[in-house]
C-alpha atoms as a PDB file:
ATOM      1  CA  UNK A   1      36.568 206.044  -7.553  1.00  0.00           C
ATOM      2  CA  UNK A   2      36.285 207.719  -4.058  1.00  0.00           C
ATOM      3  CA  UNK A   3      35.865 204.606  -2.709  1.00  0.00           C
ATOM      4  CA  UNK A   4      39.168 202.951  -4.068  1.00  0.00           C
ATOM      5  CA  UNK A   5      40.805 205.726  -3.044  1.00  0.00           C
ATOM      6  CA  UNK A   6      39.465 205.647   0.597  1.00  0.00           C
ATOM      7  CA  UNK A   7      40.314 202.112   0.535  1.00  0.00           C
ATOM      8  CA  UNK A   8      43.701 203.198  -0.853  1.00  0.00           C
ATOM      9  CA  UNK A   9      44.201 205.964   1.966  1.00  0.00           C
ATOM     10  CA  UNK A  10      43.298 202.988   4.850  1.00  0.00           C
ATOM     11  CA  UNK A  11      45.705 200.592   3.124  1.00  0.00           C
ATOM     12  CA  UNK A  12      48.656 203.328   3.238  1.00  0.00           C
ATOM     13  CA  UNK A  13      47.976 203.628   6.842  1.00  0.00           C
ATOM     14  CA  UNK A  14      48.087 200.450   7.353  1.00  0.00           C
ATOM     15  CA  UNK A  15      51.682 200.061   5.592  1.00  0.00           C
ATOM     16  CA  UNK A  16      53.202 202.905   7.395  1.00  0.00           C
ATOM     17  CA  UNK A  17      51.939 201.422  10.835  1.00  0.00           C
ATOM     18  CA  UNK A  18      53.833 198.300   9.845  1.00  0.00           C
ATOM     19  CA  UNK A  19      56.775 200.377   9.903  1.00  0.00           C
ATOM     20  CA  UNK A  20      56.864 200.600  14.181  1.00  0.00           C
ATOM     21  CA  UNK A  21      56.336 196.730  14.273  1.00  0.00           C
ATOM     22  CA  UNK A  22      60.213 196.227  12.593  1.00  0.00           C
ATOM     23  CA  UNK A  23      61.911 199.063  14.970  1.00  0.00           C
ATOM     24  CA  UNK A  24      62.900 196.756  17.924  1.00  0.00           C
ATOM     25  CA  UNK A  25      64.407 194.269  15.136  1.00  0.00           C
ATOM     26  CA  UNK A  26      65.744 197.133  13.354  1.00  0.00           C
ATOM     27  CA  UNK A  27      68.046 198.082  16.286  1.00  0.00           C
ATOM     28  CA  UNK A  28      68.780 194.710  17.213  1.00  0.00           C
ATOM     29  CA  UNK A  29      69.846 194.125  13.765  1.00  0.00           C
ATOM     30  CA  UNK A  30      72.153 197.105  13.526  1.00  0.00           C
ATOM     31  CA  UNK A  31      73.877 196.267  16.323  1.00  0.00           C
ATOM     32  CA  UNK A  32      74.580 193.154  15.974  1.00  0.00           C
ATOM     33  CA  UNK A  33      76.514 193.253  12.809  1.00  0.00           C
ATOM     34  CA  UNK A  34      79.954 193.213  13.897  1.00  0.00           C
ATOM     35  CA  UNK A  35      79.934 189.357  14.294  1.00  0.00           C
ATOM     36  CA  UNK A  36      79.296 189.267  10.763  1.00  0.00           C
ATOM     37  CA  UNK A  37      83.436 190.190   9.314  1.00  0.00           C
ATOM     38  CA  UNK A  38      84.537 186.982   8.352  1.00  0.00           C
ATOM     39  CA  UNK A  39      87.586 185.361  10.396  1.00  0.00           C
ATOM     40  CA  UNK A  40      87.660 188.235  13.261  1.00  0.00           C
ATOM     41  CA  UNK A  41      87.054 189.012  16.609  1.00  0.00           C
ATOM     42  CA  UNK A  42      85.145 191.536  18.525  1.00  0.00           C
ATOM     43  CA  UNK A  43      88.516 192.595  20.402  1.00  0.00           C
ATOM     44  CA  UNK A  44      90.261 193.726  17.331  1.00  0.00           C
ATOM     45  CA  UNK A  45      91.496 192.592  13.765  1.00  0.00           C
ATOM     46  CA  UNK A  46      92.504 189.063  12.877  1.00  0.00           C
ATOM     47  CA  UNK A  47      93.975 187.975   9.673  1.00  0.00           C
ATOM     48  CA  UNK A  48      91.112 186.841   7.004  1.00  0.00           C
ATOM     49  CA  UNK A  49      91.201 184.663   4.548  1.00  0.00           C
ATOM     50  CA  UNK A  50      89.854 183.936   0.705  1.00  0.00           C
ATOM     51  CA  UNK A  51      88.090 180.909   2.288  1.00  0.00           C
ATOM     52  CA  UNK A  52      86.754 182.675   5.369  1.00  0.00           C
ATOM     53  CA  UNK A  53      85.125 184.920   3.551  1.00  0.00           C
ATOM     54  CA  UNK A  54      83.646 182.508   0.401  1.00  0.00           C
ATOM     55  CA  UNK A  55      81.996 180.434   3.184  1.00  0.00           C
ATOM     56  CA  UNK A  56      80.134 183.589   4.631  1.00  0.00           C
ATOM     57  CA  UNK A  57      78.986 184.021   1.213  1.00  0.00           C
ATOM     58  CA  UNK A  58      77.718 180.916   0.999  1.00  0.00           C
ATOM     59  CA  UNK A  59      75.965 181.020   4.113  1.00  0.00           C
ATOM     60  CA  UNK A  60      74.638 184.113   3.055  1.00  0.00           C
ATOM     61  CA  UNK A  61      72.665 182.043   0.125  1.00  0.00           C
ATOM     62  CA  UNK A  62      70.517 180.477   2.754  1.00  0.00           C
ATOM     63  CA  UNK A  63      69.424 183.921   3.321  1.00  0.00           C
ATOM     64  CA  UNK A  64      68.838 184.797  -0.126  1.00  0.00           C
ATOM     65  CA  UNK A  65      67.062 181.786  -1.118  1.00  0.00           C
ATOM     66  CA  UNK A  66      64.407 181.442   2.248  1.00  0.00           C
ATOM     67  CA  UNK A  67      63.515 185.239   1.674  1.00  0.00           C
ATOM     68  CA  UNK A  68      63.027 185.002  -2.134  1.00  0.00           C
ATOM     69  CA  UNK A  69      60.381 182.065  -1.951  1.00  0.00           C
ATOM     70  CA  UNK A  70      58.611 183.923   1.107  1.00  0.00           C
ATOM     71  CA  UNK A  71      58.195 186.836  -1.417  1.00  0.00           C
ATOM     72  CA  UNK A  72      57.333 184.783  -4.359  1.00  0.00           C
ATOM     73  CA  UNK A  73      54.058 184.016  -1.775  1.00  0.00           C
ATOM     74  CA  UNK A  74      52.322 186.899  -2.773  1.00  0.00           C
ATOM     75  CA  UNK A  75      51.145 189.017  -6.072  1.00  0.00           C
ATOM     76  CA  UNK A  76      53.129 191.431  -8.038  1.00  0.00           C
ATOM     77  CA  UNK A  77      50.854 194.488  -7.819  1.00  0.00           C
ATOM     78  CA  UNK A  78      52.023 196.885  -9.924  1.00  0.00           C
ATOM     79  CA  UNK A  79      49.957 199.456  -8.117  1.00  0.00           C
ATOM     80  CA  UNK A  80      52.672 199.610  -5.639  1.00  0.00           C
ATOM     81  CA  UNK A  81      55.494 200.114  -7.359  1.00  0.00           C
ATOM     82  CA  UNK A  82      54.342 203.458  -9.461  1.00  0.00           C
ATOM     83  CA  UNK A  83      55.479 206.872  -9.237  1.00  0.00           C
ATOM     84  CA  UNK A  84      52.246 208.179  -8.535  1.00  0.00           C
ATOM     85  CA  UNK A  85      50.678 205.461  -6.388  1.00  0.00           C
ATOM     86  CA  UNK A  86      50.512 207.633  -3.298  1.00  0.00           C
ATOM     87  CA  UNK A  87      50.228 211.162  -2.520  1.00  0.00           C
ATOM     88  CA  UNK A  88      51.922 212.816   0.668  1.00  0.00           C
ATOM     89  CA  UNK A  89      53.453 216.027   0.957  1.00  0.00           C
ATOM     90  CA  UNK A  90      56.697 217.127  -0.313  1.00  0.00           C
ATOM     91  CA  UNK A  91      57.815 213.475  -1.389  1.00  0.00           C
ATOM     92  CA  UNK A  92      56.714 211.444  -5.533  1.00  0.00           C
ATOM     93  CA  UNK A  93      57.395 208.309  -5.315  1.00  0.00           C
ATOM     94  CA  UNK A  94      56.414 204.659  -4.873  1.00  0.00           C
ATOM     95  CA  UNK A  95      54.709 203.187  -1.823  1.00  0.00           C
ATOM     96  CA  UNK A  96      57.860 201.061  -1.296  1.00  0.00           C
ATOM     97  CA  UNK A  97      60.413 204.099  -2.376  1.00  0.00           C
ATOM     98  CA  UNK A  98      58.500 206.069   0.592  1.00  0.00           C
ATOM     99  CA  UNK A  99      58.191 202.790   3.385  1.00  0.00           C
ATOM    100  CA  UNK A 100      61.941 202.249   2.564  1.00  0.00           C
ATOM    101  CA  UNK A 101      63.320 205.582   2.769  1.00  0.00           C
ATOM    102  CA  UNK A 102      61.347 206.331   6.231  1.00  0.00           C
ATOM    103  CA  UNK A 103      62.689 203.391   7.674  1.00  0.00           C
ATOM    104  CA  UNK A 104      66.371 203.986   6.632  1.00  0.00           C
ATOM    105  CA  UNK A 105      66.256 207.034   8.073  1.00  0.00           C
ATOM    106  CA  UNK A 106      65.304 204.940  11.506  1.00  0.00           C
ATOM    107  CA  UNK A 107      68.014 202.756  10.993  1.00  0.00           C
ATOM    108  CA  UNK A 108      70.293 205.598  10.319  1.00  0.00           C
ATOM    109  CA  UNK A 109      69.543 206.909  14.195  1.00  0.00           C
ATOM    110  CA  UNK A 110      70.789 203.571  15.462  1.00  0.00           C
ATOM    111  CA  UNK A 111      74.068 203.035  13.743  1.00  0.00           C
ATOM    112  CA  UNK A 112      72.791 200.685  11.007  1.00  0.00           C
ATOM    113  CA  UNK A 113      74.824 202.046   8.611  1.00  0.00           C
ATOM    114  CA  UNK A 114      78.163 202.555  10.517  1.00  0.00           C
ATOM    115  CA  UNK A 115      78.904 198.930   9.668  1.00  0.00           C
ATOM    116  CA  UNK A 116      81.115 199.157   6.748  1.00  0.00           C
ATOM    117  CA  UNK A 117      78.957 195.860   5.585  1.00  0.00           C
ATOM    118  CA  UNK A 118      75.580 198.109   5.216  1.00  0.00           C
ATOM    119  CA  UNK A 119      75.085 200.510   2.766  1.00  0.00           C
ATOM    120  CA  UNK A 120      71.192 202.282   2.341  1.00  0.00           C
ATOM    121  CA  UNK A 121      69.494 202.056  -0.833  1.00  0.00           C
ATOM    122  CA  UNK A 122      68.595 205.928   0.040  1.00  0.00           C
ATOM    123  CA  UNK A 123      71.965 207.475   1.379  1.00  0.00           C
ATOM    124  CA  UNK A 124      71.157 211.025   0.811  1.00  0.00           C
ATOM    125  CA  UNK A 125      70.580 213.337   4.321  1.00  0.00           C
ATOM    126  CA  UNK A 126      70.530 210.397   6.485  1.00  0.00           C
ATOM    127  CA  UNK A 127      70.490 211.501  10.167  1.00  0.00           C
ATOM    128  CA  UNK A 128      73.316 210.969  12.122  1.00  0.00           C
ATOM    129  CA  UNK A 129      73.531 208.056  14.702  1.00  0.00           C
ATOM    130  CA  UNK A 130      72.148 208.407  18.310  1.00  0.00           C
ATOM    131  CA  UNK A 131      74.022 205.964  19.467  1.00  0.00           C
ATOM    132  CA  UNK A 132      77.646 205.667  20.724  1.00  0.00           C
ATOM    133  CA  UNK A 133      80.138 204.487  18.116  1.00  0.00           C
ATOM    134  CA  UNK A 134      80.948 200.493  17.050  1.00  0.00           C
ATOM    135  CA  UNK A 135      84.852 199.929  16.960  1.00  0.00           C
ATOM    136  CA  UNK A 136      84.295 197.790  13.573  1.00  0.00           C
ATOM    137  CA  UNK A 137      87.514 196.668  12.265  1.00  0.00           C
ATOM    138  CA  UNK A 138      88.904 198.579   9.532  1.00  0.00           C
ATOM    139  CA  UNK A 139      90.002 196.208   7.297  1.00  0.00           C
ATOM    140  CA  UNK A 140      89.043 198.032   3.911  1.00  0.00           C
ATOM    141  CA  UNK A 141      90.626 200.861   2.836  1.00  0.00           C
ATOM    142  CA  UNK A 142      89.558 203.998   3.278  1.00  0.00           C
ATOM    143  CA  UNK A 143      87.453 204.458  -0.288  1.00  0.00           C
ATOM    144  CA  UNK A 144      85.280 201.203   0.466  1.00  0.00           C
ATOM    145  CA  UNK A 145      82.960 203.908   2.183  1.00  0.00           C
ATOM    146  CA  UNK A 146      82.204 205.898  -1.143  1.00  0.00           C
ATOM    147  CA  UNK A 147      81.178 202.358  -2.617  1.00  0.00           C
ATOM    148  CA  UNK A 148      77.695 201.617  -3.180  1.00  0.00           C
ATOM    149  CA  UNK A 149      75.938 200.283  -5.924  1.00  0.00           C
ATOM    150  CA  UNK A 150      72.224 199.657  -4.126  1.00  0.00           C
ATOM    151  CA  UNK A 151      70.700 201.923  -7.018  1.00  0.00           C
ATOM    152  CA  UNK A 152      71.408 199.093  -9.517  1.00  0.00           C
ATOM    153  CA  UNK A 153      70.390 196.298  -6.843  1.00  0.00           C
ATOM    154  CA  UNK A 154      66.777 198.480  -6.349  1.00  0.00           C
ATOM    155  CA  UNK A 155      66.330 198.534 -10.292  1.00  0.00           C
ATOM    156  CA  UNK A 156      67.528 194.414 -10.250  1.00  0.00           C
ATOM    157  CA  UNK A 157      64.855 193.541  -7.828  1.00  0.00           C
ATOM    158  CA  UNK A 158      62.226 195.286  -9.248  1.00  0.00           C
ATOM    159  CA  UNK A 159      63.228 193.161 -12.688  1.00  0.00           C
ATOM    160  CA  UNK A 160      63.070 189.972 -10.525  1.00  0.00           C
ATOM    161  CA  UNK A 161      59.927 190.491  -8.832  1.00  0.00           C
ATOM    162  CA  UNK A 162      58.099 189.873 -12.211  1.00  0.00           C
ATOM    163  CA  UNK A 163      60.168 186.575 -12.606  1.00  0.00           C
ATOM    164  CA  UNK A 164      58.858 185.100  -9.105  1.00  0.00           C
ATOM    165  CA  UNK A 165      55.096 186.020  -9.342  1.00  0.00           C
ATOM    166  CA  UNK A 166      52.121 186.202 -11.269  1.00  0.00           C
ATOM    167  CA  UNK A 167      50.260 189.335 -11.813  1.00  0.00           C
ATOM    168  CA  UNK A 168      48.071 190.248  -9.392  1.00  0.00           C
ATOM    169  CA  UNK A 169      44.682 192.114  -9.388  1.00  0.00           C
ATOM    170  CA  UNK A 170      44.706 195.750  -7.910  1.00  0.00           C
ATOM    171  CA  UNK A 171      42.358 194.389  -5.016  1.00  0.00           C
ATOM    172  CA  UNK A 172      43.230 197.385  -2.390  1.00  0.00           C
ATOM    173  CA  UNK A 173      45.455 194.676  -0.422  1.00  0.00           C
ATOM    174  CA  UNK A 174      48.292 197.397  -0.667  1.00  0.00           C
ATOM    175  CA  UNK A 175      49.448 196.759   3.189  1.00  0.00           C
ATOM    176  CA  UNK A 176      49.941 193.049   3.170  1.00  0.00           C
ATOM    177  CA  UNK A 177      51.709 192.993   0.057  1.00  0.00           C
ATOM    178  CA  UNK A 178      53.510 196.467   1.120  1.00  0.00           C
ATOM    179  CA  UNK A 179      54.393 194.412   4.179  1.00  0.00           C
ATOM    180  CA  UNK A 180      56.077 191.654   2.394  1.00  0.00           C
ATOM    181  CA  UNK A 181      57.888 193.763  -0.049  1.00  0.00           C
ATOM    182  CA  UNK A 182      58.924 195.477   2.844  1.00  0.00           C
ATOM    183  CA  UNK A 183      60.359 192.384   4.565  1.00  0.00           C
ATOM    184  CA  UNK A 184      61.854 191.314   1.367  1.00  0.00           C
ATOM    185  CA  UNK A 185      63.530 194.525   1.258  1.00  0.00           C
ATOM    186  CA  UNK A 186      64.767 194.409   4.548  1.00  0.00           C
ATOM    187  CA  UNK A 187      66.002 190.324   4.781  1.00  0.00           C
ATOM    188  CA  UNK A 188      66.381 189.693   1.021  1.00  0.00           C
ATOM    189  CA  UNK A 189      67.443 192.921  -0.636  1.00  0.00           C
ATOM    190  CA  UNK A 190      70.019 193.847   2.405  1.00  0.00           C
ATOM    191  CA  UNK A 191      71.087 190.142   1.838  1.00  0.00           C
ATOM    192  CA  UNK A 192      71.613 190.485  -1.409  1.00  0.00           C
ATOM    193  CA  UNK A 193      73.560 194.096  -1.024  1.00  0.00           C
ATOM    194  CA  UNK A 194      75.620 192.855   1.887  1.00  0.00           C
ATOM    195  CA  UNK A 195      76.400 189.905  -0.520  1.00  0.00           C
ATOM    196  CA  UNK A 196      77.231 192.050  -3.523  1.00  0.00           C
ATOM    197  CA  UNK A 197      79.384 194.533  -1.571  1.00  0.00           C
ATOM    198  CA  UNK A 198      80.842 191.622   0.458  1.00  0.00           C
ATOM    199  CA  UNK A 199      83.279 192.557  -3.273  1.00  0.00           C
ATOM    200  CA  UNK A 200      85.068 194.689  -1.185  1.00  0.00           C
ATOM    201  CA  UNK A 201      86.367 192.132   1.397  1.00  0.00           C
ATOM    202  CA  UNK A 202      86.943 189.590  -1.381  1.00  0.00           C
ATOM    203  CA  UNK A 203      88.768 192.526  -3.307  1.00  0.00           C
ATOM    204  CA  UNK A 204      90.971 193.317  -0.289  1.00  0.00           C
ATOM    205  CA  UNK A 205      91.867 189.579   0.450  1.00  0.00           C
ATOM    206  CA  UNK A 206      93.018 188.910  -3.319  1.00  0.00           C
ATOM    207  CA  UNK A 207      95.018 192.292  -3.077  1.00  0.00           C
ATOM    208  CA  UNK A 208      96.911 191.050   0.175  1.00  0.00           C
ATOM    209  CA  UNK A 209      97.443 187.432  -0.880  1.00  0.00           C
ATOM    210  CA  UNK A 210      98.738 188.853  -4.354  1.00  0.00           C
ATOM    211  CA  UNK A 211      99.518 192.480  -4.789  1.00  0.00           C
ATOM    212  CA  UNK A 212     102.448 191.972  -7.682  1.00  0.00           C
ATOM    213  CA  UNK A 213      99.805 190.615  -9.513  1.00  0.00           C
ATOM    214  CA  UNK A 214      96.979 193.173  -9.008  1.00  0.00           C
ATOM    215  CA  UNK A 215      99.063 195.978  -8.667  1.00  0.00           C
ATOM    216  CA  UNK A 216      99.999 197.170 -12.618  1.00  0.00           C
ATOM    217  CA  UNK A 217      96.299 196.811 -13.602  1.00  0.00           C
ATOM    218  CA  UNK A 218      95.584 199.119 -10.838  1.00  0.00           C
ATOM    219  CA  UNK A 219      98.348 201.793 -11.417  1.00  0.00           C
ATOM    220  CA  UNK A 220      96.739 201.509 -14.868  1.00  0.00           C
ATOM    221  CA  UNK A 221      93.397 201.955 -13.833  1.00  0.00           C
ATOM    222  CA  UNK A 222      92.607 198.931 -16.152  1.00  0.00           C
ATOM    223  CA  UNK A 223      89.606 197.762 -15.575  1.00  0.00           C
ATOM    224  CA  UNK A 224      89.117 195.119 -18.275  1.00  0.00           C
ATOM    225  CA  UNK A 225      92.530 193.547 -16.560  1.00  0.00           C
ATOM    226  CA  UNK A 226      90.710 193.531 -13.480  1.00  0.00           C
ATOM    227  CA  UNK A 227      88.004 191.747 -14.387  1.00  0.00           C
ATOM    228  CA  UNK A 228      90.038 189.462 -16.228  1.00  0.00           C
ATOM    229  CA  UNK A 229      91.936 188.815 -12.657  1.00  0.00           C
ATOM    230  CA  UNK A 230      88.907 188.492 -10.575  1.00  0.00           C
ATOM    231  CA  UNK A 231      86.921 185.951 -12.940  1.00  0.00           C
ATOM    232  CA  UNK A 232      87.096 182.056 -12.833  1.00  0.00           C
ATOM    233  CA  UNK A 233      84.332 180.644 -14.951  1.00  0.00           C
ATOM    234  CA  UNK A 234      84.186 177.100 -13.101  1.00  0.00           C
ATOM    235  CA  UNK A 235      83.823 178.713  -9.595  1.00  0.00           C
ATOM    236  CA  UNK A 236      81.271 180.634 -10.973  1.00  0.00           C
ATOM    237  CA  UNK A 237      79.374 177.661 -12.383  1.00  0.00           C
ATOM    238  CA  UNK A 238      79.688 175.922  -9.127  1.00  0.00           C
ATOM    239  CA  UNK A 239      78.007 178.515  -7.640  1.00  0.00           C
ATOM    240  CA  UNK A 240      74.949 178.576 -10.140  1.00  0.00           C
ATOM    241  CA  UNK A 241      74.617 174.810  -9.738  1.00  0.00           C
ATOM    242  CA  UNK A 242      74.641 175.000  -5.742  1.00  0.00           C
ATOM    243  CA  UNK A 243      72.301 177.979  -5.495  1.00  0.00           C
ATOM    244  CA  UNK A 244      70.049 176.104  -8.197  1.00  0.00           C
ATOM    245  CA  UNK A 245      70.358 172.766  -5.940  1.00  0.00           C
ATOM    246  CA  UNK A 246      69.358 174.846  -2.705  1.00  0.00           C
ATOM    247  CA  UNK A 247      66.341 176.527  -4.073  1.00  0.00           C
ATOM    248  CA  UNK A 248      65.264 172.714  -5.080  1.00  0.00           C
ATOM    249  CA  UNK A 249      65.809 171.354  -1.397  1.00  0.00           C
ATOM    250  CA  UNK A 250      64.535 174.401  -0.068  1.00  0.00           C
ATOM    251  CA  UNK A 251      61.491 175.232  -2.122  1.00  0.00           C
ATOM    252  CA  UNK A 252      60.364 171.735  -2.873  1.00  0.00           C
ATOM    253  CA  UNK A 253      56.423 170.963  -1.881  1.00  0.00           C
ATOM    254  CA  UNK A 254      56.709 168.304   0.603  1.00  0.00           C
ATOM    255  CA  UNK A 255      53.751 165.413   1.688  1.00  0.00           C
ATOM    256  CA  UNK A 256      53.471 162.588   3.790  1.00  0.00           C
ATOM    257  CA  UNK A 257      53.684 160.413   0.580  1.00  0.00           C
ATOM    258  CA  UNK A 258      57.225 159.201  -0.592  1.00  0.00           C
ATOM    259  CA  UNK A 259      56.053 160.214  -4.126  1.00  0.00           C
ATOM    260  CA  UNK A 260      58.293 163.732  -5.526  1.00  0.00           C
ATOM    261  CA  UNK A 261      56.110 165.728  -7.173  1.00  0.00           C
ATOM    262  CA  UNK A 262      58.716 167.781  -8.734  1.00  0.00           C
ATOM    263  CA  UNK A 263      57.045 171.183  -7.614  1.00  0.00           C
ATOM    264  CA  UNK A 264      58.621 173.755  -6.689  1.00  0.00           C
ATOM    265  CA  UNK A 265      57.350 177.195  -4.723  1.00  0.00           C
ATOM    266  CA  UNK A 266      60.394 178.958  -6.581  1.00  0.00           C
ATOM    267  CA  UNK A 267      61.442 177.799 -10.186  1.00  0.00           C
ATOM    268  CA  UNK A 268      64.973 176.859  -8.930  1.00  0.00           C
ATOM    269  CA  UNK A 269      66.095 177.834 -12.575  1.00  0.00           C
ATOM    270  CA  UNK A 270      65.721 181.707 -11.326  1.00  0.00           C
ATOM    271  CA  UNK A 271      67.919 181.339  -8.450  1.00  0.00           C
ATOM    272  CA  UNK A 272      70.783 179.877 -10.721  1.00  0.00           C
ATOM    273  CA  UNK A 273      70.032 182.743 -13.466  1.00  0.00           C
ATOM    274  CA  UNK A 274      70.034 185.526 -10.187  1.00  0.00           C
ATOM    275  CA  UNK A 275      73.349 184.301  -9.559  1.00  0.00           C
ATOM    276  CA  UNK A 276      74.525 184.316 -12.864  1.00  0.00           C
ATOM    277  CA  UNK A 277      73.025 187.485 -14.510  1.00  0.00           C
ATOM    278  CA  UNK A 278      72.938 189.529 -11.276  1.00  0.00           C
ATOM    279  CA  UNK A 279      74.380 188.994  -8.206  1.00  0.00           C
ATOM    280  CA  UNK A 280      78.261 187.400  -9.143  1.00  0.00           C
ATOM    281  CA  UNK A 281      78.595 190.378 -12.178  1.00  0.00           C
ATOM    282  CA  UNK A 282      77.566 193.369  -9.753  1.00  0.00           C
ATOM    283  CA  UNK A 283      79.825 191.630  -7.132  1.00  0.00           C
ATOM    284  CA  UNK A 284      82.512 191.399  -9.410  1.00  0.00           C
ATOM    285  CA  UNK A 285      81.986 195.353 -10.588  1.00  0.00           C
ATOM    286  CA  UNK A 286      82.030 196.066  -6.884  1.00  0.00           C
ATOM    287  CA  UNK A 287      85.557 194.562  -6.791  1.00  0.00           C
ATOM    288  CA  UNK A 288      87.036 196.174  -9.539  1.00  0.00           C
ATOM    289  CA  UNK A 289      85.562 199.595  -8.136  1.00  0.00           C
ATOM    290  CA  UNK A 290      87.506 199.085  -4.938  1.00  0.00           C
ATOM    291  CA  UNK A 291      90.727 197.991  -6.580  1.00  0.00           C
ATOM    292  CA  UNK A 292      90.508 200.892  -8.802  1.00  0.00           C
ATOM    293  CA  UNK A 293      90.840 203.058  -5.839  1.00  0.00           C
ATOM    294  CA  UNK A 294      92.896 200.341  -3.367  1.00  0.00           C
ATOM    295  CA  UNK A 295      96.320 202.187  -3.749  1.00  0.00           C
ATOM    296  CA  UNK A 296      94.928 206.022  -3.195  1.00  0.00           C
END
């Protein structure tokens, strides 16, 4: 027992030392963002579009697909992911909870989450930024910023990550598989937030191009007309069957013979069933949120 726990104690070391290998991309990475609003420029707001901003979600797939199957490489060790897996001073939690909030806060003292297109998955007592202030555009209104449903993304991955591996044994190998949880966190899960709260710029595009028709349901605060507005069952099925076609191109074992084995590094069946039972419902909720609030 001593000795799994010494190993244990060498493996969290090794985890949290991981942490000062991401900080140079960490900066980069938050500062880099404001190329990222779809359809406008550095020196100052241009008009956007419904199509600009579908084709960076699209492009945002890519993202989404290439991190999932670099996950899916290693074991799901549920070692990790308990309450009580590690012990440090004033903080219960997970290994990950722990890596992630620490490195948030890091982020935090670089601007990271000045971008209206980041929200943390750990908001509370950030640290201010160090930095000098981005001129983002402000496109969204004002209540965009008290938007932020990362909680439910968290619980979602944690309900995928059984989906994409097998069960691992509890072998000590807490830092490599810390480390790629970690860089699934920061590539695929801040992918797949930045996609799902992308809502608010699809939200606020749909609002401009037809207020008359979103207005009522918003004076109403109906939210089942909302959703009713915002849905389109064959665009949504589109996207399923191109996220399900990606993973296949994407994830497909390749050889030198011409023969296709059929295998796969992802079942491509998950991506499509991400898509449809996650990501395009919690994007939709995040639209109707922001409408909700779009005429305060």
């Amino acid at each position: 027992m001593g000795s799994h726990n010494g190993r244990f104690v060498i493996s969290v070391r090794k985890a949290l030392l991981f942490i000062s290998s991401l900080l140079c991309l960490l900066m980069a990475s938050s500062t880099s963002a404001a190329s990222n609003f779809p359809g406008m420029e550095h020196s100052g707001v241009k008009e956007f579009t419904l199509e600009s901003v579908r084709e960076s979600l699209i492009r945002q797939e890519d993202t989404i697909i290439f991190s999932l199957i670099e996950r899916a490489k290693f074991a799901f060790n549920s070692s990790l992911y308990g309450e009580s897996s590690i012990e440090i001073p004033g903080f219960y939690g997970s290994l990950i909870h722990y890596i992630v909030k620490e490195i948030e806060r890091i982020e935090a003292k670089v601007g990271r989450y000045e971008n209206p297109e980041e929200h943390p998955f750990f908001p509370d007592d950030l640290p201010c930024s160090l930095l000098p202030p981005h001129n983002y555009p402000q496109v969204l209104h004002p209540a965009a910023a008290s938007i932020n449903i990362n909680k439910k993304i968290w619980e979602m991955y944690f309900k995928l990550l059984p989906l994409l591996t097998e069960k691992g044994p509890d072998d000590g190998n807490y830092a490599s598989i810390a480390a790629s949880d970690l860089a699934c966190l920061q590539v695929f899960m801040q992918a797949l937030s930045r996609r799902i709260h992308y809502g608010k710029f699809v939200a606020e595009v749909k609002f401009r191009e037809a207020p008359q028709d979103y207005g009522a349901a918003i004076r109403a605060q109906d939210r089942d007309a909302l959703m009713k507005l915002l849905t389109f069952e064959s665009v949504e099925e589109m996207v399923r069957r191109r996220v399900e076609k990606k993973a296949m191109v994407f994830g497909q074992e390749v050889s030198l013979s011409d023969d296709i084995n059929g295998k796969y590094k992802v079942d491509p069946t998950i991506l499509s069933r991400l898509y449809g039972e996650w990501i395009m419902p919690l994007t939709k909720l995040v639209q109707v949120d922001y409408l909700l609030r779009r005429l305060d």
